[in-house]
Every structure is written in C-alpha cells, then in structure tokens.
Protein backbone atom coordinates (compact mmCIF):
# COMPACT_ATOMS: atom_id res chain seq x y z
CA UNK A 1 0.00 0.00 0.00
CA UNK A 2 1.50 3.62 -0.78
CA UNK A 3 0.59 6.13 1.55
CA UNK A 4 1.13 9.26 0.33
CA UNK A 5 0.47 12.69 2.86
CA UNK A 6 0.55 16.47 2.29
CA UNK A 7 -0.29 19.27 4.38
CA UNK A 8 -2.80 22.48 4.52
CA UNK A 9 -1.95 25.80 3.97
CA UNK A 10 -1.82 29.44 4.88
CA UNK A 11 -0.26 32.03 4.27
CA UNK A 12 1.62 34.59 6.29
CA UNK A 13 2.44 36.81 3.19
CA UNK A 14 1.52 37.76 -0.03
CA UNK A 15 -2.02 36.13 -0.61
CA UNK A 16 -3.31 38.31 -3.60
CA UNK A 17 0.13 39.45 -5.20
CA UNK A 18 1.30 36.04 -5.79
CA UNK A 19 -1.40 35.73 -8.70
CA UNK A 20 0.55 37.35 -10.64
CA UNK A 21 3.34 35.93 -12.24
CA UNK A 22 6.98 36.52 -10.47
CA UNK A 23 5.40 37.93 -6.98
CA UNK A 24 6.05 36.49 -4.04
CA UNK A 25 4.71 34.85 -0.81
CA UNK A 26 5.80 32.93 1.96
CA UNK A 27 3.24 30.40 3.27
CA UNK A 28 3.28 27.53 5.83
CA UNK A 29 2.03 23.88 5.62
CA UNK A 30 -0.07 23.34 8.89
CA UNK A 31 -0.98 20.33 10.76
CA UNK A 32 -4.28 19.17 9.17
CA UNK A 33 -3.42 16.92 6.43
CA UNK A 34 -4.67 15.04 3.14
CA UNK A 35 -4.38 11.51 2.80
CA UNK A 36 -4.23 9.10 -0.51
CA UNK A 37 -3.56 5.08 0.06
CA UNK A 38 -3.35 3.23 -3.19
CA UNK A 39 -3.01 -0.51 -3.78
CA UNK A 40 -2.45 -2.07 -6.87
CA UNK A 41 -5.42 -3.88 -8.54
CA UNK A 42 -6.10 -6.10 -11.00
CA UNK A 43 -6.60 -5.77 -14.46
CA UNK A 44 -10.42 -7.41 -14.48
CA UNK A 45 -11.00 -5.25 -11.24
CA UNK A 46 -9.95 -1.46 -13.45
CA UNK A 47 -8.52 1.86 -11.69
CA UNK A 48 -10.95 3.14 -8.95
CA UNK A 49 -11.07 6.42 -6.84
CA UNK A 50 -12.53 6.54 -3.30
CA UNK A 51 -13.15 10.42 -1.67
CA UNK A 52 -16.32 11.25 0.66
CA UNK A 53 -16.78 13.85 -1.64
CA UNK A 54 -17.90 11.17 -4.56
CA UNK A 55 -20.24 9.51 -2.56
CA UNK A 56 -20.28 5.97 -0.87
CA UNK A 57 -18.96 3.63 -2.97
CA UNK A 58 -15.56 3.85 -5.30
CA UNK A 59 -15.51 5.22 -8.61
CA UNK A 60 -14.45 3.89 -12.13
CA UNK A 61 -11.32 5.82 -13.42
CA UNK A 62 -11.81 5.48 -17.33
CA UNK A 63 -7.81 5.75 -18.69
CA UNK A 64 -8.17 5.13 -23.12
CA UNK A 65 -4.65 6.29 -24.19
CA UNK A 66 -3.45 9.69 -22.70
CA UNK A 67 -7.82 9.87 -21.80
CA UNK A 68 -8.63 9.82 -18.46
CA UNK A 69 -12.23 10.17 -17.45
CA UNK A 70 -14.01 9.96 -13.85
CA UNK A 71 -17.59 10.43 -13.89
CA UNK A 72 -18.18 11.61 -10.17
CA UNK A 73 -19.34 15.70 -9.67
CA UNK A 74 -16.11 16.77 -7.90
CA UNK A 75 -13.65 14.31 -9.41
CA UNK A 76 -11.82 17.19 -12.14
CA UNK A 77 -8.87 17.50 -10.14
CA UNK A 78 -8.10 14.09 -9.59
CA UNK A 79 -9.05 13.04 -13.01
CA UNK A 80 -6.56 15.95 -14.11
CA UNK A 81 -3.81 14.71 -12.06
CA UNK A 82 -3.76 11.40 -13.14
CA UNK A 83 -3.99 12.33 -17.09
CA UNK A 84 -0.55 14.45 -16.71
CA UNK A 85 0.71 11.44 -14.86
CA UNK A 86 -0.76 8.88 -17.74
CA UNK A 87 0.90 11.43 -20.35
CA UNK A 88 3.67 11.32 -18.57
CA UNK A 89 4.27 7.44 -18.56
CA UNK A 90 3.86 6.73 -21.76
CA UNK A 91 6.52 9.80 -22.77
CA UNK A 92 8.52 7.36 -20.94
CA UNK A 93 7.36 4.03 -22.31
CA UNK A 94 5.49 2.64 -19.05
CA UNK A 95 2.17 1.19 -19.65
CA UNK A 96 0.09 2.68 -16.48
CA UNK A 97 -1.04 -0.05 -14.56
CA UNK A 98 -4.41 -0.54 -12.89
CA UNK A 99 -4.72 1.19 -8.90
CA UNK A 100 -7.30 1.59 -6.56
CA UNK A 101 -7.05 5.24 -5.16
CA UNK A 102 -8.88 6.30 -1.87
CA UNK A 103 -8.32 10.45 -0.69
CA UNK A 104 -8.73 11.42 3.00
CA UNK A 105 -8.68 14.61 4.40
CA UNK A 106 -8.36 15.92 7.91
CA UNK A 107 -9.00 19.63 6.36
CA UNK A 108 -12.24 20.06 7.42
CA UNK A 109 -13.67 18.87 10.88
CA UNK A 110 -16.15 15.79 11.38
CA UNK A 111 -19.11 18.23 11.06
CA UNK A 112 -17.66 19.17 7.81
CA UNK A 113 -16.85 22.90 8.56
CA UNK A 114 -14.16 23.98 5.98
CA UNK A 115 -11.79 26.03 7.67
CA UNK A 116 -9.60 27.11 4.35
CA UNK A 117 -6.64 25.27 4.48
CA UNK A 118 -6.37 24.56 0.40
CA UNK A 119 -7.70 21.44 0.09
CA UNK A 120 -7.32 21.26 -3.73
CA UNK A 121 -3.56 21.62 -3.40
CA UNK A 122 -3.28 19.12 -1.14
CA UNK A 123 -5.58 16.89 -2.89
CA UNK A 124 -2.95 17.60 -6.00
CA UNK A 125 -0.03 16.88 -4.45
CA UNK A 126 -1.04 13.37 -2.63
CA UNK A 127 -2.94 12.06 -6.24
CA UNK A 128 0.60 13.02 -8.17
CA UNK A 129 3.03 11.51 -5.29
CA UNK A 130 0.77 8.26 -5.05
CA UNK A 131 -0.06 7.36 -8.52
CA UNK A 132 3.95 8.32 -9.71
CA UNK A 133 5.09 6.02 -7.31
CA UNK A 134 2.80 3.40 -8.64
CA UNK A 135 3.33 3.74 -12.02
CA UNK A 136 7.38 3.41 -11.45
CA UNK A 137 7.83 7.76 -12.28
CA UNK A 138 10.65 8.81 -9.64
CA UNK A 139 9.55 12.34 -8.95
CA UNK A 140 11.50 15.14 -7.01
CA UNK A 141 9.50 17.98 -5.00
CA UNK A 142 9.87 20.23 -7.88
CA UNK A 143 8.56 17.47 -10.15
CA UNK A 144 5.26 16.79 -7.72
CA UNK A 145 5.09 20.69 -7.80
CA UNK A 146 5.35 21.23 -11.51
CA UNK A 147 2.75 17.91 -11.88
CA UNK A 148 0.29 18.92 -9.82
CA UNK A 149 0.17 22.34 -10.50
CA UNK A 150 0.04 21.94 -14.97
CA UNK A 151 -3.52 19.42 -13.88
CA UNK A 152 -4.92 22.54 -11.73
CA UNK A 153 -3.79 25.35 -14.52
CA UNK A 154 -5.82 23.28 -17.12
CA UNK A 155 -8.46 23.66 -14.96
CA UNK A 156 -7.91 27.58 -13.18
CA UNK A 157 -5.62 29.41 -14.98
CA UNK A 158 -5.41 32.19 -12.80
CA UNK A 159 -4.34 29.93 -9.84
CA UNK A 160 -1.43 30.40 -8.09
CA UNK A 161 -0.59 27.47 -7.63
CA UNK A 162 0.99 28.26 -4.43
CA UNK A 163 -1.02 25.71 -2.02
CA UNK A 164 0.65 23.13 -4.54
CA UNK A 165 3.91 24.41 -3.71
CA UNK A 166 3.19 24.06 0.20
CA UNK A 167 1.51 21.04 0.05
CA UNK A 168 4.62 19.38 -1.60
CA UNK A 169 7.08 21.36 0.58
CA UNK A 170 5.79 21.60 3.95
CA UNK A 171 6.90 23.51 6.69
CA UNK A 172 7.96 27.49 5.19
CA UNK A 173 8.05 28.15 1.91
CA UNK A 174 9.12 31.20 0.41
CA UNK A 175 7.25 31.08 -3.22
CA UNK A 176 6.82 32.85 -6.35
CA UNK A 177 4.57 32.32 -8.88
CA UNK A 178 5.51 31.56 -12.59
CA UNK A 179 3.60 32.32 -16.14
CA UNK A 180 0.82 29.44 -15.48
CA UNK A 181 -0.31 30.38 -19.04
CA UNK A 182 3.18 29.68 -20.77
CA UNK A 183 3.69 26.49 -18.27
CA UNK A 184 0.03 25.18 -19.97
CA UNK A 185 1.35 26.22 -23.12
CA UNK A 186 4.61 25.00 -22.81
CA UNK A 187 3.13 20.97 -21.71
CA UNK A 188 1.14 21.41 -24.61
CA UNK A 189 3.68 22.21 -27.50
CA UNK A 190 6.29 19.65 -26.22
CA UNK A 191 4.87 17.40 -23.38
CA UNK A 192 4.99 16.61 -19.90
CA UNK A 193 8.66 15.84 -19.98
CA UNK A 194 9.63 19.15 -21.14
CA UNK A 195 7.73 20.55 -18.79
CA UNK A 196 9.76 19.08 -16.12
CA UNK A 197 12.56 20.23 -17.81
CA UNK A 198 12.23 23.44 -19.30
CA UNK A 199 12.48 26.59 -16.82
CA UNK A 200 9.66 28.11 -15.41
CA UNK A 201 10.01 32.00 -15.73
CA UNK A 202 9.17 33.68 -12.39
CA UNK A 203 9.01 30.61 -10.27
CA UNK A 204 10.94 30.16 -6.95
CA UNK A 205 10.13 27.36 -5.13
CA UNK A 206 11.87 27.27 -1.62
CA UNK A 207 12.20 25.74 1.70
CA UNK A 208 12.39 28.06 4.93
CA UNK A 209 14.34 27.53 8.19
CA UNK A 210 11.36 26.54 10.51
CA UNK A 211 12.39 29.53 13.33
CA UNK A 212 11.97 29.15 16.84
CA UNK A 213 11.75 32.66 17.42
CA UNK A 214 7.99 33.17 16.32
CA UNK A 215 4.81 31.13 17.09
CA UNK A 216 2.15 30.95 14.48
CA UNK A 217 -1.63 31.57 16.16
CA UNK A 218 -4.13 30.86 13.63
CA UNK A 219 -8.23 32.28 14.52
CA UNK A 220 -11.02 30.98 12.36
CA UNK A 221 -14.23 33.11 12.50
CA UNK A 222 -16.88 30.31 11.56
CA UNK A 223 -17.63 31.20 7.81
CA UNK A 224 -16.22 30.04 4.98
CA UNK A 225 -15.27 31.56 1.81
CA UNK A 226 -14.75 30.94 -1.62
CA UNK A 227 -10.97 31.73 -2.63
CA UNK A 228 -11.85 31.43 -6.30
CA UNK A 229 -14.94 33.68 -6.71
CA UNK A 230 -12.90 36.43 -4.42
CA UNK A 231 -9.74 35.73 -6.61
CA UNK A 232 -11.98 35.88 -9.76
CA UNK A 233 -13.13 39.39 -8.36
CA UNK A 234 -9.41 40.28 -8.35
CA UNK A 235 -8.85 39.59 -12.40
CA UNK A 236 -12.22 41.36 -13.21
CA UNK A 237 -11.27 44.83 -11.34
CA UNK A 238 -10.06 47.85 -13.65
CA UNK A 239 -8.31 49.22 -10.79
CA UNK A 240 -5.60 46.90 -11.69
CA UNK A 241 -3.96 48.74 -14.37
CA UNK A 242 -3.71 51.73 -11.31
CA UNK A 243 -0.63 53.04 -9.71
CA UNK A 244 -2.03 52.14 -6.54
CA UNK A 245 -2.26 48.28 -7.29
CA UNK A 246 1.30 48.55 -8.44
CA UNK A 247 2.43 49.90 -5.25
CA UNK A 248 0.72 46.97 -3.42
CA UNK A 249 2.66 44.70 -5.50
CA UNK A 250 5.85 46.43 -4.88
CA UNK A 251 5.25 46.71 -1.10
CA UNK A 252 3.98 43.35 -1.08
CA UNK A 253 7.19 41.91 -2.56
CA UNK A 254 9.13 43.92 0.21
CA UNK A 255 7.52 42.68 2.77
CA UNK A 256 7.73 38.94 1.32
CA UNK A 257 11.57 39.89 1.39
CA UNK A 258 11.82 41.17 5.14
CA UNK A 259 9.56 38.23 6.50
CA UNK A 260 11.92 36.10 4.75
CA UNK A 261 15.15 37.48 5.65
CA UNK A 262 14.03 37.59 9.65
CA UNK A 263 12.64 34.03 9.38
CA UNK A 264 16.09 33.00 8.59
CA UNK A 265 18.24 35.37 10.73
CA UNK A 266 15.41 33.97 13.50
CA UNK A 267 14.67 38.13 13.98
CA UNK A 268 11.26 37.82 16.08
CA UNK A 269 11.29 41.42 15.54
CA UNK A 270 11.36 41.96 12.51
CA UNK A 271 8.81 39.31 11.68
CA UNK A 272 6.01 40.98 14.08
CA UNK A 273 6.72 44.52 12.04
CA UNK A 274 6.41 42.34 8.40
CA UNK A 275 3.10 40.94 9.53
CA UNK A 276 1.72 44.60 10.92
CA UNK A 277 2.60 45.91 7.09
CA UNK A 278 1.15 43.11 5.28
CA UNK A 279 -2.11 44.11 7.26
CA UNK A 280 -2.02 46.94 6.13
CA UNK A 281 -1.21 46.41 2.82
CA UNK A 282 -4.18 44.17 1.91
CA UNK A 283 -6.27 46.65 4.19
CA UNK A 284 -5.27 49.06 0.95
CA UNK A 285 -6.01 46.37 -1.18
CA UNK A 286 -9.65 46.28 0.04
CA UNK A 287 -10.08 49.59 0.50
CA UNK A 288 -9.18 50.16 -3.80
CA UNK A 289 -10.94 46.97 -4.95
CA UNK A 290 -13.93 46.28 -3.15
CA UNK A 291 -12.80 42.57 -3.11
CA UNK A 292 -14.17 42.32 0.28
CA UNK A 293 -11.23 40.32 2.44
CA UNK A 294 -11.91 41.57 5.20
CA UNK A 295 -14.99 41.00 7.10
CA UNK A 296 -16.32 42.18 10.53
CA UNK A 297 -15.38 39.03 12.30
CA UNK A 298 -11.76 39.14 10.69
CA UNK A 299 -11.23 42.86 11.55
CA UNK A 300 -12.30 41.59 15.42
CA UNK A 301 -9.62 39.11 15.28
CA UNK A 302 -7.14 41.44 14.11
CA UNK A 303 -8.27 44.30 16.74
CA UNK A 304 -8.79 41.56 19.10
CA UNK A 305 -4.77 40.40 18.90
CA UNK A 306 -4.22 44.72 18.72
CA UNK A 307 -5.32 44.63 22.16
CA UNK A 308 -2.86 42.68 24.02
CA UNK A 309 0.09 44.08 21.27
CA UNK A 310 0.33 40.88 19.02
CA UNK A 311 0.21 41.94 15.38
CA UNK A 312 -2.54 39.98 13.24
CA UNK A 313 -3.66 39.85 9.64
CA UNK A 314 -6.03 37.93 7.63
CA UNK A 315 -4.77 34.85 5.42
CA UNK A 316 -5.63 33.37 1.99
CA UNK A 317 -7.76 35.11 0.45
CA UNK A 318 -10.18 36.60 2.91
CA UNK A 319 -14.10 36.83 2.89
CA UNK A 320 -14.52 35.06 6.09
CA UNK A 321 -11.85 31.65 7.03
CA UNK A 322 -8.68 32.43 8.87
CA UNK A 323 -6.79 35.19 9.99
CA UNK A 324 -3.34 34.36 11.45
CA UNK A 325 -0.71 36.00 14.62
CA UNK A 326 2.97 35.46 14.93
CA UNK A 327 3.98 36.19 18.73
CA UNK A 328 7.31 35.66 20.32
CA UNK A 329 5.85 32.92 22.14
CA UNK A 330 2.46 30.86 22.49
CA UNK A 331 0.50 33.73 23.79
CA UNK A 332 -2.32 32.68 26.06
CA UNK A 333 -3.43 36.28 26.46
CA UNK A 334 -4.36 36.11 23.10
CA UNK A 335 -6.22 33.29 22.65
CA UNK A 336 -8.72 34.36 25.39
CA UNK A 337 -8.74 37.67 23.28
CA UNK A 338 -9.76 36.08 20.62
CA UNK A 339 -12.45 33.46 22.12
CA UNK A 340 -13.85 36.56 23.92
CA UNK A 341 -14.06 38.06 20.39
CA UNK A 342 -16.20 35.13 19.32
CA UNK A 343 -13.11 33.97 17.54
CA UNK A 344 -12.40 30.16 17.43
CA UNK A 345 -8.36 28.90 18.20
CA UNK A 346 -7.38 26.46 16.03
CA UNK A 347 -5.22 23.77 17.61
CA UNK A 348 -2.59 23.97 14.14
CA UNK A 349 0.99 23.98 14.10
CA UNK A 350 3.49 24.31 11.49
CA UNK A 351 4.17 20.31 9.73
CA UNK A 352 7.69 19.82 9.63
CA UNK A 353 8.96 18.92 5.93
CA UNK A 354 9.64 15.21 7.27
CA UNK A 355 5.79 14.43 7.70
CA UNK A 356 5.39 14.81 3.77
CA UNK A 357 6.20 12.31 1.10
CA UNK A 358 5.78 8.52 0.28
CA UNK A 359 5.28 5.57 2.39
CA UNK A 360 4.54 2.27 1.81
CA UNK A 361 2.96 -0.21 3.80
CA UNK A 362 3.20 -4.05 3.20
C-alpha cells in the first residue's frame, strides 16, 4: 500500500500578489493533512477512486490512451492529475497499470466545517506523489510541484498554484509564482517531460528555516469563503492597471523579502513589524478593490490580537476563514482575546517537511 500525505496551507504573506506571475509569498504547511492510500489492482478489477466527496462507494477511473475520465461531480482534479501522470508514462514508455485510489482529508472537521486550508492543493499533491510512485515515475518535489500544478492550470488558470507548492514542501516556503499560461502552453507544444525540464520564468520554489523565534496563532471566524470567486473578483477589477495596485505589488514583494530574511536570521522582531505591514497592505487592497477580504469578524480578530500588542492579519484570500498571529511565544493572552471576540483557536501547528512524502505499507 502507498501512503502518500501532504499538508494544509496558509499564508503569512503575499495572498493576492502572488497571482501574478513573479510575486512572491511565503506560506506555511499546517498540521491538518490530506491523505491518498493506493493498492495495486487487478486488471479485471480497473482503476478506482474513493473520496467522501464522490459519494459511498468507489468510482471507475476510465484511462483510453493519454484519456482519463471519472464520472463523479467533484472528481476534475483528480481526473486531471492522473492524465498528466498517464501522459507522462507513456513519454517514458510505461504502460500505467491498474490502482485503486482512496483520498482522505483531515481539512475540514467531522461536522464538515471547511476552515480554508487549500484542500485542492493538497488533494494535488497526494494524487501526483501516489499514482507516480505506482506507475514506477521517480519524482523530485519540484517534479510533484510542476505535476500537480500543470492538472490545476488546465483547470484555473489564474491559480497560483501556491497551495501546490506548500503542500509538496511543507513547513515554510518562500514562493513565487511563474507564467501558469506559458507552463500550460509549454506541456502542450512539447509534453509533460519538457515541462519538467524546461524553466519556469518567475518561479521560486523554496524551503524556509522553521524559526523558533515566532509562534504561528491561527483564529477561524466560523464562515467560509470561496478563494476562487474572491480571486476571480481580483482579475475582473479595472483598478488593476492603477498606480495604486502597483504599489501593493511592490510593497507586497518587500515585505515577502523582510519576512523572509528575519525568518532566517530567527529576527522575532522583525517578523512581528512584516506581519503589521502586510495588514495593512491588503487593508489598501480592500479599500481600492472592493474585493471584500476583510470582514467584521476578521477585523475583530485582528483588533482583538491589537489589544494585548500581538500583530494579526487575515490569510488566503479573505471573505470570512482564517486570519493568522505570529507572537514571540504561544500567547495565552491572546487566545482568550480572541475566544472573547467570538473567535475560534485552532489547535494547528506548522508540519515539519519530514511528515510529507511517500510511504509504503506491506
């Protein structure tokens, strides 16, 4: 049995900016994770695919050539996934061989409360680690990165892709994004393969120091959003083409580049006064768009942590979700700041990079 894991995400920086190709974000890979076990299976039994989300019973994964088709509401990414991987293979002369799939995830809670964690790029990552390993394909982190993320581009072109890259990374990840539309275009003119190979213009893909010096707190404030409809409001806004959305790139960037630096000279510091700016920043952000990130119970977890001198911010993409605090220390004082705020703690931590990967079990 392959066991294949991958963590949730948020991010601490540059949520918004790092839709656009070259800008950058750091982001963590927290302790909630996605699951996918695969056995082999026989040849009379045919591929399956087993997630809660496509009902009861296991579903027939249809592969004709470099087809793939899964007919289960839901299934796209998965499907998607495993056609790059199909491609793939037979680039490399392996016939794909028959699997039974089954996805878990420990994103949401048993009530089913989604507390926006990027499921979909954890879901990418563990479908791409599991079925390469099963089909023979030795694949590096940038490989399960570059993978997962040309099944969700054919699907959301204007995705980051950066849940992908801290899903397959774990722990913190400093991140930019590349040209998703030249990566698509690029896998279609010459292949998979070359899209292993060839460079992807803008992209850094990089693994953080996990520093002592900072706790994350993460708040949730008991509605969920939808990153893609908020994102989508993002691409449709005029404002774009404005001096002030350039500045909040620029500034963005900057601040990417200070978290980053005090991460690794383990600078508590300096990290606190990164996450006050990005705040602010995306505070301008609203303020030009209209987007809507921040909500009433977000801005009461940020003045909440305010009141007892932690710096806070919202993460992802806002609407509702998380918002996240880095203190010097676990901070009791504000956690009861926050429950009194109607704010619920989240019991996450940061998922070292050794808790992601392959395992197999006899």
């Amino acid at each position: 049995m392959i066991v294949a894991e991958a963590p949730g995400k948020l991010f601490v920086n540059g949520e918004y900016a790092v839709v656009e190709p070259g800008r950058h974000a750091v982001i963590v890979g927290v302790s909630r994770l996605i699951r996918a076990s695969l056995r082999a299976a026989s040849a009379d039994e045919g591929s399956t695919v087993s997630s809660h989300q496509f009902g009861a019973q296991p579903v027939p994964v249809n592969i004709d050539g470099d087809l793939v088709s899964i007919d289960a509401p839901g299934a796209d990414l998965v499907r998607e996934c495993i056609r790059v991987l199909v491609q793939l293979a037979h680039e490399r002369g392996i016939e794909p061989q028959p699997f039974a799939l089954d996805i878990e995830s420990e994103l949401d809670d048993v009530s089913g409360r989604k507390f926006g964690l990027g499921s979909s790029g954890a879901v990418a990552v563990v479908t791409v680690r599991a079925v390469a390993e099963h089909f023979g394909i030795n694949v590096g982190d940038d490989a399960v990165y570059r993978l997962a993320s040309l099944a969700t581009i054919e699907l959301r072109p204007a995705a980051s892709c950066a849940d992908i890259a801290t899903s397959t990374l774990g722990g913190w990840v400093h991140y930019a994004s590349p040209d998703r539309l030249a990566a698509r275009e690029l896998r279609r003119r010459s292949g998979v393969e070359a899209s292993l190979v060839e460079a992807w213009p803008g992209l850094v893909l990089e693994t953080l120091p996990s520093p002592s010096s900072v706790v994350l707190h993460v708040g949730w404030t008991s509605a969920p959003a939808s990153t893609a409809e908020l994102v989508s409001t993002l691409h449709a806004g005029d404002w774009r083409s404005t001096e002030q959305y350039a500045a909040f790139l620029t500034e963005s960037d900057r601040i990417t580049a200070a978290l980053v630096a005090a991460v690794r000279a383990e600078r508590s510091e300096l990290a606190l006064a990164a996450i006050r700016d990005a705040e602010a920043n995306l505070e301008a952000l609203d303020e030009l768009s209209g987007i809507g990130i921040r909500t009433e119970a977000l801005s009461a977890l940020i003045a909440a942590a305010r009141s007892v001198g932690i710096p806070a911010k919202t993460s992802g993409a806002g609407g509702g979700d998380c918002g996240i605090a880095l203190a010097p220390a676990h901070n009791e004082e504000l956690d009861a700041a926050w429950r009194a705020a109607g704010i619920e703690v989240l019991d996450l931590h940061v998922v070292p990079h050794r808790r992601v990967g392959v395992r197999e079990h006899g």
